[in-house]
C-alpha atoms as a PDB file:
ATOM      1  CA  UNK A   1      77.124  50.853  56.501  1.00  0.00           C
ATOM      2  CA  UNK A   2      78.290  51.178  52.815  1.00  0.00           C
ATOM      3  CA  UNK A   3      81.498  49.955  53.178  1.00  0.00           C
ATOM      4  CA  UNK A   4      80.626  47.398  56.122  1.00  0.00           C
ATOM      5  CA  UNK A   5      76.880  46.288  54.691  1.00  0.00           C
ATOM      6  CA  UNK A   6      76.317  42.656  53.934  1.00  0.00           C
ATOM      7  CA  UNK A   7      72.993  43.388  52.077  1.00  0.00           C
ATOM      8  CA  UNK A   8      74.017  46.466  49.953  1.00  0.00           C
ATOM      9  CA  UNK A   9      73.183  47.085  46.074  1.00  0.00           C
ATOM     10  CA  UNK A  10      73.328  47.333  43.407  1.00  0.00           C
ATOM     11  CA  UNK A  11      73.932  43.997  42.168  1.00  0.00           C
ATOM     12  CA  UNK A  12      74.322  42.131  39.142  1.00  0.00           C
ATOM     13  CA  UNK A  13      71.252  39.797  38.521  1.00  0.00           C
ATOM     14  CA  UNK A  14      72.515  36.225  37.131  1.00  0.00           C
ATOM     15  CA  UNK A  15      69.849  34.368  35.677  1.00  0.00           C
ATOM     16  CA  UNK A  16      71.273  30.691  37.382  1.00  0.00           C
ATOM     17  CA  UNK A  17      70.927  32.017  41.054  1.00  0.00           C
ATOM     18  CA  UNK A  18      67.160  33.131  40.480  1.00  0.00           C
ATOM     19  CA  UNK A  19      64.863  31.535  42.793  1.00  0.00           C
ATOM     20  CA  UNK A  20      60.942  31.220  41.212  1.00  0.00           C
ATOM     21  CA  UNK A  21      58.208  31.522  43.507  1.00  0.00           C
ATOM     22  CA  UNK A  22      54.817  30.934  42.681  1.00  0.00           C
ATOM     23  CA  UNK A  23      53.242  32.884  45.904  1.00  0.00           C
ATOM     24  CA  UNK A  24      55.067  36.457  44.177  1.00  0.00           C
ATOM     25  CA  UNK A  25      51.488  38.588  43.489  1.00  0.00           C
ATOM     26  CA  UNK A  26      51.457  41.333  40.843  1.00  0.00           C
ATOM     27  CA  UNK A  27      52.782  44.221  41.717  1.00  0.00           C
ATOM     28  CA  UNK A  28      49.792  46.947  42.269  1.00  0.00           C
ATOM     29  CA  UNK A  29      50.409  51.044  42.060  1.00  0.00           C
ATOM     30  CA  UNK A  30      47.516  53.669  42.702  1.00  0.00           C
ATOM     31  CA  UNK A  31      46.287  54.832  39.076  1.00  0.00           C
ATOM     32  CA  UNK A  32      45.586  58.397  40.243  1.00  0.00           C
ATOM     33  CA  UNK A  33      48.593  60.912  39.185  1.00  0.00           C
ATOM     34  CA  UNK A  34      50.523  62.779  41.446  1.00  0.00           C
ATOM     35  CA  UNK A  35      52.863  66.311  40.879  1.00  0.00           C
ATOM     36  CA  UNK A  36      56.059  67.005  42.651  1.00  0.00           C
ATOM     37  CA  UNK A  37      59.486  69.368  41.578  1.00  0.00           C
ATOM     38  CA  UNK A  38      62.511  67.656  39.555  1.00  0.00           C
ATOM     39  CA  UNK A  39      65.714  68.678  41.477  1.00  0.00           C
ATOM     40  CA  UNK A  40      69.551  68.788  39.557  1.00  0.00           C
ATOM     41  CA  UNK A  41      70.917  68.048  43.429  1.00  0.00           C
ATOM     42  CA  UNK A  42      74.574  68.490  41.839  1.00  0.00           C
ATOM     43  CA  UNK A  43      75.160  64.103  42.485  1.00  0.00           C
ATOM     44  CA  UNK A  44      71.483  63.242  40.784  1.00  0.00           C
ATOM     45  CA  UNK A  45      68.877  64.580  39.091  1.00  0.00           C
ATOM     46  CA  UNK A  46      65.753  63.529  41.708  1.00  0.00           C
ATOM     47  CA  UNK A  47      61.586  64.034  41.503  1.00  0.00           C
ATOM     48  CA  UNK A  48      60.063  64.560  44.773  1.00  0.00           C
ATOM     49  CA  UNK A  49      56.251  64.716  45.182  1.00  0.00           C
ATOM     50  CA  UNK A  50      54.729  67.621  47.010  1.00  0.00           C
ATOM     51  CA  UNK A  51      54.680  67.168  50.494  1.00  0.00           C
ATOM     52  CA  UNK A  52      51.214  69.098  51.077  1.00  0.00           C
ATOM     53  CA  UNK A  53      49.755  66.755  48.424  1.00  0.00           C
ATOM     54  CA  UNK A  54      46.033  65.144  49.555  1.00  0.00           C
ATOM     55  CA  UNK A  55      46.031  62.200  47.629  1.00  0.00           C
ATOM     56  CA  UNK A  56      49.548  59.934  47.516  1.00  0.00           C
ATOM     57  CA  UNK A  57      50.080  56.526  45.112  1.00  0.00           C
ATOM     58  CA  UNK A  58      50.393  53.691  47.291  1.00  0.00           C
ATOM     59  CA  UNK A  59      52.789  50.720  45.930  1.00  0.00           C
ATOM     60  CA  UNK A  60      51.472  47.521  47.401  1.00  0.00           C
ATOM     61  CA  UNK A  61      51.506  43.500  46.871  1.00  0.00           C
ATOM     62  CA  UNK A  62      54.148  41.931  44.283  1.00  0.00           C
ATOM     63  CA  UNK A  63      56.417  40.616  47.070  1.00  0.00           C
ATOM     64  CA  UNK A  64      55.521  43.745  49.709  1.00  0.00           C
ATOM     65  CA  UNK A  65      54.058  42.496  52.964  1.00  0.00           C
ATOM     66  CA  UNK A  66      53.098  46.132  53.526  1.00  0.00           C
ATOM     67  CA  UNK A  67      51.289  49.200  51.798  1.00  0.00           C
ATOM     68  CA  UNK A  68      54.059  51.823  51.007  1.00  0.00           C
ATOM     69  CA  UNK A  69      53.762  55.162  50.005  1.00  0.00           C
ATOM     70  CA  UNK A  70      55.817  56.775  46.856  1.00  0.00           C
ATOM     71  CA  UNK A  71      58.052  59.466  47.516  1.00  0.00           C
ATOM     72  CA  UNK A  72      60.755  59.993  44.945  1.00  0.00           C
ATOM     73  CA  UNK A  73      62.230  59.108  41.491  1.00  0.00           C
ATOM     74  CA  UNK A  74      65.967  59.221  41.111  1.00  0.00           C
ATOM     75  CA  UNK A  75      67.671  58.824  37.725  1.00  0.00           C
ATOM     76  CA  UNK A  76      70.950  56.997  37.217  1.00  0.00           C
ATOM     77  CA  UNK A  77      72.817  57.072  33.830  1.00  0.00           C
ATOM     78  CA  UNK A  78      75.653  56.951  31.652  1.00  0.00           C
ATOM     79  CA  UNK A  79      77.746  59.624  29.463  1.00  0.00           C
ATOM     80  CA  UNK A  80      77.433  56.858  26.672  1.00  0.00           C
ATOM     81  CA  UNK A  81      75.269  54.009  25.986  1.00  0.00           C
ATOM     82  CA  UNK A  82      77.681  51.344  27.365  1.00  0.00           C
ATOM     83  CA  UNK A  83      76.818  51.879  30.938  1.00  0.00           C
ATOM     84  CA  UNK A  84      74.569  53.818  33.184  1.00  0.00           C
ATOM     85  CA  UNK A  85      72.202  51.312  35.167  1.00  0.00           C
ATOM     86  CA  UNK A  86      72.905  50.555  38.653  1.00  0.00           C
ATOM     87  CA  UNK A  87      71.626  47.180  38.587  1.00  0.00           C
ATOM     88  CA  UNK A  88      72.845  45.028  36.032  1.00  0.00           C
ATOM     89  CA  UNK A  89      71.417  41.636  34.185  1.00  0.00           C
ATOM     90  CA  UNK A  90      73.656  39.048  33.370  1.00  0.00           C
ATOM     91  CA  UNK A  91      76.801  41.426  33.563  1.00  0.00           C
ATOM     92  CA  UNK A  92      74.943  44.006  31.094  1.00  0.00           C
ATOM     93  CA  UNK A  93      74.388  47.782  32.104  1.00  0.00           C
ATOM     94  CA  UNK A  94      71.283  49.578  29.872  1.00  0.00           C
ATOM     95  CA  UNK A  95      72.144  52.984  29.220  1.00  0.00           C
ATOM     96  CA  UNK A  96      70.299  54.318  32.256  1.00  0.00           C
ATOM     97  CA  UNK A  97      68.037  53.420  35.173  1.00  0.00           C
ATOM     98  CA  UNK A  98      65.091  54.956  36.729  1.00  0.00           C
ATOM     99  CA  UNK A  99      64.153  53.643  40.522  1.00  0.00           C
ATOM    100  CA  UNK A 100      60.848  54.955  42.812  1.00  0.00           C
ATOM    101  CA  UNK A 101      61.085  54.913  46.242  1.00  0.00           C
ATOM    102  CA  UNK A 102      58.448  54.676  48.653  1.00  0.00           C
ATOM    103  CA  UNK A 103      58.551  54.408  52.436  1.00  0.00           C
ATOM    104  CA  UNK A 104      56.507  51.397  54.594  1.00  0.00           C
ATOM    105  CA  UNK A 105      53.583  54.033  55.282  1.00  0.00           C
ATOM    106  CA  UNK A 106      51.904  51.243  57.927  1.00  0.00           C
ATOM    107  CA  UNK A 107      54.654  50.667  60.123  1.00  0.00           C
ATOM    108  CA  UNK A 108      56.508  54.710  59.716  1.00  0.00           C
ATOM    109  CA  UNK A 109      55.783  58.243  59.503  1.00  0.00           C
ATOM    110  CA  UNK A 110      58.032  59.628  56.616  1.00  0.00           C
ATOM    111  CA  UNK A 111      60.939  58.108  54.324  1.00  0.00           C
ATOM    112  CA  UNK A 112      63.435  59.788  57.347  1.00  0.00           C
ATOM    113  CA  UNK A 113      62.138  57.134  59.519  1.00  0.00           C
ATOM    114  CA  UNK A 114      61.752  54.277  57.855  1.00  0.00           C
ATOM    115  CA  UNK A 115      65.266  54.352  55.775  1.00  0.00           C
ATOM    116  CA  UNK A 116      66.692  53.228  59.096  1.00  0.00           C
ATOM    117  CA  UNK A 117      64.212  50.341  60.122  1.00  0.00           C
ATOM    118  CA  UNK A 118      63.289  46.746  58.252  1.00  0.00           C
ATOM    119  CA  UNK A 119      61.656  46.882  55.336  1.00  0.00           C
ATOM    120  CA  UNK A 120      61.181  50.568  55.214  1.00  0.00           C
ATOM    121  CA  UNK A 121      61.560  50.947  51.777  1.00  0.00           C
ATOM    122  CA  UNK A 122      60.507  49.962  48.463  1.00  0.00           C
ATOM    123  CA  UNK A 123      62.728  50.457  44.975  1.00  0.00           C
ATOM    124  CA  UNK A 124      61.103  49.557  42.014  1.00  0.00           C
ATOM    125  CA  UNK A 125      63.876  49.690  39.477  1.00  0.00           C
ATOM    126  CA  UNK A 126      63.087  50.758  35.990  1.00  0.00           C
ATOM    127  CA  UNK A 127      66.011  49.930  32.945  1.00  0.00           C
ATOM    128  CA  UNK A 128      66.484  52.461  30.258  1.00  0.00           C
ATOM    129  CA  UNK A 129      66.863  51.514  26.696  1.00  0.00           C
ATOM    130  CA  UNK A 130      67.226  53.590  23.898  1.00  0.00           C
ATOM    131  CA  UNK A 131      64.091  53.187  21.509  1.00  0.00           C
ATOM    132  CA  UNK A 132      61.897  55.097  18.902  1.00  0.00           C
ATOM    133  CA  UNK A 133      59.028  55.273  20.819  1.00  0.00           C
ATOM    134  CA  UNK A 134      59.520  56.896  23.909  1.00  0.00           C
ATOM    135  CA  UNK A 135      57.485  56.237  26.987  1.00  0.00           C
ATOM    136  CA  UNK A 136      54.547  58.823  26.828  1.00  0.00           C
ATOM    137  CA  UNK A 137      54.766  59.421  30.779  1.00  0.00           C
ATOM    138  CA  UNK A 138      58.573  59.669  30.747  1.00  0.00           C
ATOM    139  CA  UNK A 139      58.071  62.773  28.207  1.00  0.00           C
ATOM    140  CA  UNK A 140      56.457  64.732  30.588  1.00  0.00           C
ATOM    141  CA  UNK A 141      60.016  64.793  32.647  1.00  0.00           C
ATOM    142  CA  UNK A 142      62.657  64.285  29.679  1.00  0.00           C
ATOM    143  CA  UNK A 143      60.294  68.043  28.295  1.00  0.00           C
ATOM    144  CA  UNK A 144      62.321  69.820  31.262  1.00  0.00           C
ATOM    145  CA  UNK A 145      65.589  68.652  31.579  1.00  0.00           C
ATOM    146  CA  UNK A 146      66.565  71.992  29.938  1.00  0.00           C
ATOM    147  CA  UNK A 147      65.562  73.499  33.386  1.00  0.00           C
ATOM    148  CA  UNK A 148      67.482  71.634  35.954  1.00  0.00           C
ATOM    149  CA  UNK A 149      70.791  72.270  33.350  1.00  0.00           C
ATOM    150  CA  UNK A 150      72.776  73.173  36.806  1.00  0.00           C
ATOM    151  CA  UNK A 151      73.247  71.867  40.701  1.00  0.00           C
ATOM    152  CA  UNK A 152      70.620  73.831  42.756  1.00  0.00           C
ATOM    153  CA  UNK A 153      67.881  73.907  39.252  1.00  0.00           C
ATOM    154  CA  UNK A 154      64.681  72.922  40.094  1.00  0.00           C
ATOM    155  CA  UNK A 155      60.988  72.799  38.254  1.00  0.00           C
ATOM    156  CA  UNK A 156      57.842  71.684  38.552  1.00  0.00           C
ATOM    157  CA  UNK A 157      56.259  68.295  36.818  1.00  0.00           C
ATOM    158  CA  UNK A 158      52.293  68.310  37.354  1.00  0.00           C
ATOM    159  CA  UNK A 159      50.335  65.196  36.522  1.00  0.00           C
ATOM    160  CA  UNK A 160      52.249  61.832  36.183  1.00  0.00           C
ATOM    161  CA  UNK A 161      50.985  58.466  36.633  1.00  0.00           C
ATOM    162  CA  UNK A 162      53.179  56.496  38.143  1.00  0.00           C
ATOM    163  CA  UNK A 163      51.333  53.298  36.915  1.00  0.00           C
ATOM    164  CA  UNK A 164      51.636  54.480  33.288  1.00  0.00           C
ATOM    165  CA  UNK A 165      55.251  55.051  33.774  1.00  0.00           C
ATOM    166  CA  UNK A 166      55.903  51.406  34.061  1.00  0.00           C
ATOM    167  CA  UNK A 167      56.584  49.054  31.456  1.00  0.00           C
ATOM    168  CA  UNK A 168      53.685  46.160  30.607  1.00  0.00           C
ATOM    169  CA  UNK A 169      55.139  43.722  32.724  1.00  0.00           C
ATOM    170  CA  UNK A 170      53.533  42.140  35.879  1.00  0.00           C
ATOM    171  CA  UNK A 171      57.181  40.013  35.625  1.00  0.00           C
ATOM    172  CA  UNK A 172      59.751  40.691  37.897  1.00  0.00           C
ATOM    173  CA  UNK A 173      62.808  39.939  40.492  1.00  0.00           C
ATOM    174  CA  UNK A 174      62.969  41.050  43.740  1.00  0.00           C
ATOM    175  CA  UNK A 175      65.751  41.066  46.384  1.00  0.00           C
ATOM    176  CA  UNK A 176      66.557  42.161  50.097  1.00  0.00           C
ATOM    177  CA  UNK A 177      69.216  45.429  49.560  1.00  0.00           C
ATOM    178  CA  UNK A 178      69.829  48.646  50.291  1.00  0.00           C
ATOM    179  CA  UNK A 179      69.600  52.141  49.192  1.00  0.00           C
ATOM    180  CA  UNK A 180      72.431  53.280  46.667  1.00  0.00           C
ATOM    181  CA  UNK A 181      72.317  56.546  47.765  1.00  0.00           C
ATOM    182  CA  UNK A 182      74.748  57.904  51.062  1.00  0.00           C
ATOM    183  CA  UNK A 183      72.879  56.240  53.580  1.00  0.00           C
ATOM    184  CA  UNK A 184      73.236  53.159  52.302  1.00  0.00           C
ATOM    185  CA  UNK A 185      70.355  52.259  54.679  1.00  0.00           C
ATOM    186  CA  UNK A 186      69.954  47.907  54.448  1.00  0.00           C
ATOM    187  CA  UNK A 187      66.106  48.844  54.711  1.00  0.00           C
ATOM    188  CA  UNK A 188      65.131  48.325  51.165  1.00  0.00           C
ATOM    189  CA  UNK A 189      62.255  45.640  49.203  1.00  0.00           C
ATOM    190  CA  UNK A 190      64.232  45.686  45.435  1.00  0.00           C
ATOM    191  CA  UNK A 191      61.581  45.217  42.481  1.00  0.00           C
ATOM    192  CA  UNK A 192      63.027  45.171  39.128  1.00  0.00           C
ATOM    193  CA  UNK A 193      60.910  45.184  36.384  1.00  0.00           C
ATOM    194  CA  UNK A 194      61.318  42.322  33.295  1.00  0.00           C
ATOM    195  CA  UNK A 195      61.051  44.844  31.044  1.00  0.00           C
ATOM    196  CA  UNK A 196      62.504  48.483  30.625  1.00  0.00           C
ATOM    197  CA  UNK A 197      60.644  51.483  29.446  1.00  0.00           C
ATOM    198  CA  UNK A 198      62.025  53.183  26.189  1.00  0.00           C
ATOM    199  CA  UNK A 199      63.609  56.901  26.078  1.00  0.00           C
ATOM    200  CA  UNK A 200      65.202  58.540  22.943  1.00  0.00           C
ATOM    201  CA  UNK A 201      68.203  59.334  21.666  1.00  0.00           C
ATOM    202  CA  UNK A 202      67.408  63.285  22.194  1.00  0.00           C
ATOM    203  CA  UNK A 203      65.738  62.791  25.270  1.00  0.00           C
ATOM    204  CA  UNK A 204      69.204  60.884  26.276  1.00  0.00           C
ATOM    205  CA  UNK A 205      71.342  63.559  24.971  1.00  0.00           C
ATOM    206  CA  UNK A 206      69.325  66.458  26.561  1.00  0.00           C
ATOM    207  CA  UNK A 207      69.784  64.484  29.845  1.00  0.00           C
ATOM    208  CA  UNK A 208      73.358  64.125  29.278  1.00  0.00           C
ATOM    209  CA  UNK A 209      73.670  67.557  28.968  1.00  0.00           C
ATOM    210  CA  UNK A 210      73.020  68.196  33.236  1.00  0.00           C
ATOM    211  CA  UNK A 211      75.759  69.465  34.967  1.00  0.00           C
ATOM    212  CA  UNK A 212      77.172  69.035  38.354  1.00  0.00           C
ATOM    213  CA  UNK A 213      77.794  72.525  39.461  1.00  0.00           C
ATOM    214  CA  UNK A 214      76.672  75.694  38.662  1.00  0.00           C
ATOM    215  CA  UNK A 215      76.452  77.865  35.300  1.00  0.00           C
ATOM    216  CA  UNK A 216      79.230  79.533  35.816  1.00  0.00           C
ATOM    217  CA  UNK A 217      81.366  76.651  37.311  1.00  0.00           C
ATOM    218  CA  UNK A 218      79.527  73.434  35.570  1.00  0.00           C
ATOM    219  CA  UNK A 219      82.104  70.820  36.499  1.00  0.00           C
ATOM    220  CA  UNK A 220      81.258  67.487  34.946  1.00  0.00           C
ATOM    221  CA  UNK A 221      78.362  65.896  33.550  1.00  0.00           C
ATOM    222  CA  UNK A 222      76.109  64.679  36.153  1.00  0.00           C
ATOM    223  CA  UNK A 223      76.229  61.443  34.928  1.00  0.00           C
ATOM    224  CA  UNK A 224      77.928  58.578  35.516  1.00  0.00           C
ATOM    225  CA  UNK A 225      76.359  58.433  38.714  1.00  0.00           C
ATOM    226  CA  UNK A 226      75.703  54.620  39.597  1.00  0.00           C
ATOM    227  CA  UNK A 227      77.419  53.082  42.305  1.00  0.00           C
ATOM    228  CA  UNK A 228      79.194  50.445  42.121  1.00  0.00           C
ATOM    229  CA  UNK A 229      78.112  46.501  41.805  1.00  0.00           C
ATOM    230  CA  UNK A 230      77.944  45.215  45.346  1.00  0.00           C
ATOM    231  CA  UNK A 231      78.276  41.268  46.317  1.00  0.00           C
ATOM    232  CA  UNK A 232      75.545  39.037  47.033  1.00  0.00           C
ATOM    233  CA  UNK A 233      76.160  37.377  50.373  1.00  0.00           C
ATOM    234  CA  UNK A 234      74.498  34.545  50.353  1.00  0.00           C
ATOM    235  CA  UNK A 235      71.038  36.482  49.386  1.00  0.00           C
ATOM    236  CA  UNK A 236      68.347  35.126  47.339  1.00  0.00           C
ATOM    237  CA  UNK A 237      66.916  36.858  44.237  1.00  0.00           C
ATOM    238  CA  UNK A 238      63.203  35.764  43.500  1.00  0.00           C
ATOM    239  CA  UNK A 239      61.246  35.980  40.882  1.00  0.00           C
ATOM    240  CA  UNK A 240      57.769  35.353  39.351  1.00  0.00           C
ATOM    241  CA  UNK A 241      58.737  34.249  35.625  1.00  0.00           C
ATOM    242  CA  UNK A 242      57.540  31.328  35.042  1.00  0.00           C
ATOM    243  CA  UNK A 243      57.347  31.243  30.767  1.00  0.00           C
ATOM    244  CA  UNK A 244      57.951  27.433  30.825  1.00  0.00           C
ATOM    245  CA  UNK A 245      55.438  26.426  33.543  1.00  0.00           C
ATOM    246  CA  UNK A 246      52.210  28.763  33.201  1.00  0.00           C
ATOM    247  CA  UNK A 247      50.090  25.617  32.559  1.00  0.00           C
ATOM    248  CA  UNK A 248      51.260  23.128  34.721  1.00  0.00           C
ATOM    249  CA  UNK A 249      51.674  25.760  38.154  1.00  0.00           C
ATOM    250  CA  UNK A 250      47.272  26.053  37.248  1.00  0.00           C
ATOM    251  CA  UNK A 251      46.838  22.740  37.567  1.00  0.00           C
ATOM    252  CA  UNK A 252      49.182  22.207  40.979  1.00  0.00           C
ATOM    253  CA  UNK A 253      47.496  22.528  44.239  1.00  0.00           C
ATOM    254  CA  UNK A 254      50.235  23.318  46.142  1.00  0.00           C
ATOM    255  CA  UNK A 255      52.884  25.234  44.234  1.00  0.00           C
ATOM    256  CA  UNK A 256      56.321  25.406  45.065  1.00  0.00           C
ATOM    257  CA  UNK A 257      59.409  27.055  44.723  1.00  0.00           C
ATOM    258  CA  UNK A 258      62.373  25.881  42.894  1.00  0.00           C
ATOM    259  CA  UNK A 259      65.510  26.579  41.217  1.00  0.00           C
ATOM    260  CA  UNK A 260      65.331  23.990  38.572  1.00  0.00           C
ATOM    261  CA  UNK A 261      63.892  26.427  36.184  1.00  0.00           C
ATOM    262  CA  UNK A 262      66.460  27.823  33.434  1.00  0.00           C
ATOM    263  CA  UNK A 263      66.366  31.619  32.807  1.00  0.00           C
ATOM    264  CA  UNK A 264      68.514  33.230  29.847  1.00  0.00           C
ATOM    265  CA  UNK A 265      69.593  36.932  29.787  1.00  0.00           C
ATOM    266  CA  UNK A 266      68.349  38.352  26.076  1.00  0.00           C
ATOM    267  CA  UNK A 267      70.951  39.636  23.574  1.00  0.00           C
ATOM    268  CA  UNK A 268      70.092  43.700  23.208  1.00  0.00           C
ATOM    269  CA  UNK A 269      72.173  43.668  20.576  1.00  0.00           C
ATOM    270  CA  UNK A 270      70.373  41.314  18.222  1.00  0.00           C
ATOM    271  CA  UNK A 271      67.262  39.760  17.332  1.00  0.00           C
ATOM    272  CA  UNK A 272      65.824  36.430  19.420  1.00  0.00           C
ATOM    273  CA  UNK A 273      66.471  33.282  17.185  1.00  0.00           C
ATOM    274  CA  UNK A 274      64.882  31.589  14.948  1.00  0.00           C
ATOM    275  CA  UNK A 275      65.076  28.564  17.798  1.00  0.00           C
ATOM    276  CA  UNK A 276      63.938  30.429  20.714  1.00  0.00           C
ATOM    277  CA  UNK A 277      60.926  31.573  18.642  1.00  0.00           C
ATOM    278  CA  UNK A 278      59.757  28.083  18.028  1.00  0.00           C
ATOM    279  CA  UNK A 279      60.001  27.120  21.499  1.00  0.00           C
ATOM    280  CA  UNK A 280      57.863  30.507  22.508  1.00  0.00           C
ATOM    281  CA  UNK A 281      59.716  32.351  24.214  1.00  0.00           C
ATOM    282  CA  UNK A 282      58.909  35.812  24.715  1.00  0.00           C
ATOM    283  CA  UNK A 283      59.975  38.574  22.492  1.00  0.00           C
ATOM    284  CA  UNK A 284      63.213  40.493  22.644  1.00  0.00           C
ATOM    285  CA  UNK A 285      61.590  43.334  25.005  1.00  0.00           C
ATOM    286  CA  UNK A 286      61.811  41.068  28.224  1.00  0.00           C
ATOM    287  CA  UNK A 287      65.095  41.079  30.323  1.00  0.00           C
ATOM    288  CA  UNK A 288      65.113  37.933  31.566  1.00  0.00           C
ATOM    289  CA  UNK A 289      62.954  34.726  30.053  1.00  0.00           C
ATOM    290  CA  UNK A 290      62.785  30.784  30.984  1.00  0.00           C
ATOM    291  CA  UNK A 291      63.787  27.855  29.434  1.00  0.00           C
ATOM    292  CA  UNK A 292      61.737  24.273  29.213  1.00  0.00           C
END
């Protein structure tokens, strides 16, 4: 399937081929916080919740026709700040990407079964950047890196709200794909956020420091890990952004989609201009914004 797949990702995002549609809802997450064990697997560094747990965090609406139930975090990243994200925006790769999984808990028993059936799984895909004001939820994981140093490492992370880890964004794309991991099961709903949630430079430097083998055979970093961009296919990205039309779609009774909106990619490397601020366009923390 990974080499034979026709609806595999990662992708590249290009802001011409995005389709809006005005029926995409928010995206809703249970508030309640969950505890699981961060694993250094030796190809990832993964969270997995606690299988006995009573209460899970359902994922549910955006563009999900089904409840789903959260399962796992895996982190994808780069040895320098050039490259790391799986999923890239306009041909740019942040420094590092965080993506939850949850399986279709209405239609399947467990993740096992439902990586193998239609839409089976969600991936809401989180972008790293590099800021001075980390995300507060993040913290709670980046605080143990320097116990999952080695492949087998594992230790427990009590309390996180999944909701809080996300960035304040109900803005999004969303795409038919695949898992990146082996598998490459064509079972997954892609979410990926407008926004990315912020991690220092320490807390990027202690992750760099994880290892692919053992302590006393450590290998190579154990990052680098993304897999490669895969092609498109003829598959539609959607998306809810609609900067330029948040009036007018109020006044519409029946809403439509189209692809004569313009979306631009923002510069990370500088400051919006002085041009795009007097047109109102959003500020420079949003991935993707539209064009009147």
């Amino acid at each position: 399937m990974c080499n034979k797949g026709r609806r595999q990702s990662p992708i590249n995002v290009e802001p011409e081929k995005l389709l809006f549609d005005p029926y995409l809802r928010s995206l809703h997450i249970d508030k309640h916080k969950i505890s699981g064990t961060l694993h250094n697997t030796g190809q990832s560094l993964v969270f997995r919740v606690e299988k006995d747990t009573k209460q899970h965090v359902n994922i549910s609406s955006g563009p999900l026709a089904y409840r789903y139930q959260f399962e796992e975090i895996y982190f994808h990243y780069g040895t320098d700040n050039n490259q790391g994200s799986e999923h890239h925006i306009h041909g740019y790769s942040f420094p590092g990407e965080i993506q939850l999984y949850g399986f279709n808990k209405e239609l399947y028993h467990n993740m096992s079964e439902a990586q193998h059936k239609a839409q089976g799984i969600v991936g809401i895909s989180l972008m790293l950047q590099i800021g001075d004001t980390p995300n507060p939820e993040l913290r709670i994981i980046t605080s143990a890196f320097n116990k999952v140093l080695y492949k087998g490492s594992s230790t427990p992370i009590r309390h996180i709200s999944l909701r809080s880890l996300l960035p304040n964004t109900e803005q999004y794309m969303t795409y038919e794909g695949s898992t990146t991991h082996p598998g490459c099961w064509e079972s997954t709903v892609w979410i990926i956020l407008n926004k990315p949630i912020y991690i220092t430079k320490q807390e990027l430097y202690a992750l760099r420091k994880l290892m692919q083998g053992s302590e006393q055979t450590p290998k190579a970093p154990l990052g680098n890990n993304a897999r490669p961009l895969q092609a498109l296919h003829h598959r539609t990205v959607r998306t809810n952004i609609d900067f330029a039309n948040t009036g007018a779609s109020k006044t519409q009774s029946c809403p439509t989609m189209y692809k004569d909106m313009y979306y631009k990619a923002n510069r990370w490397t500088s400051e919006i201009s002085a041009r795009g601020r007097e047109r109102g366009l959003p500020d420079i923390e949003s991935v993707f914004h539209s064009l009147p």
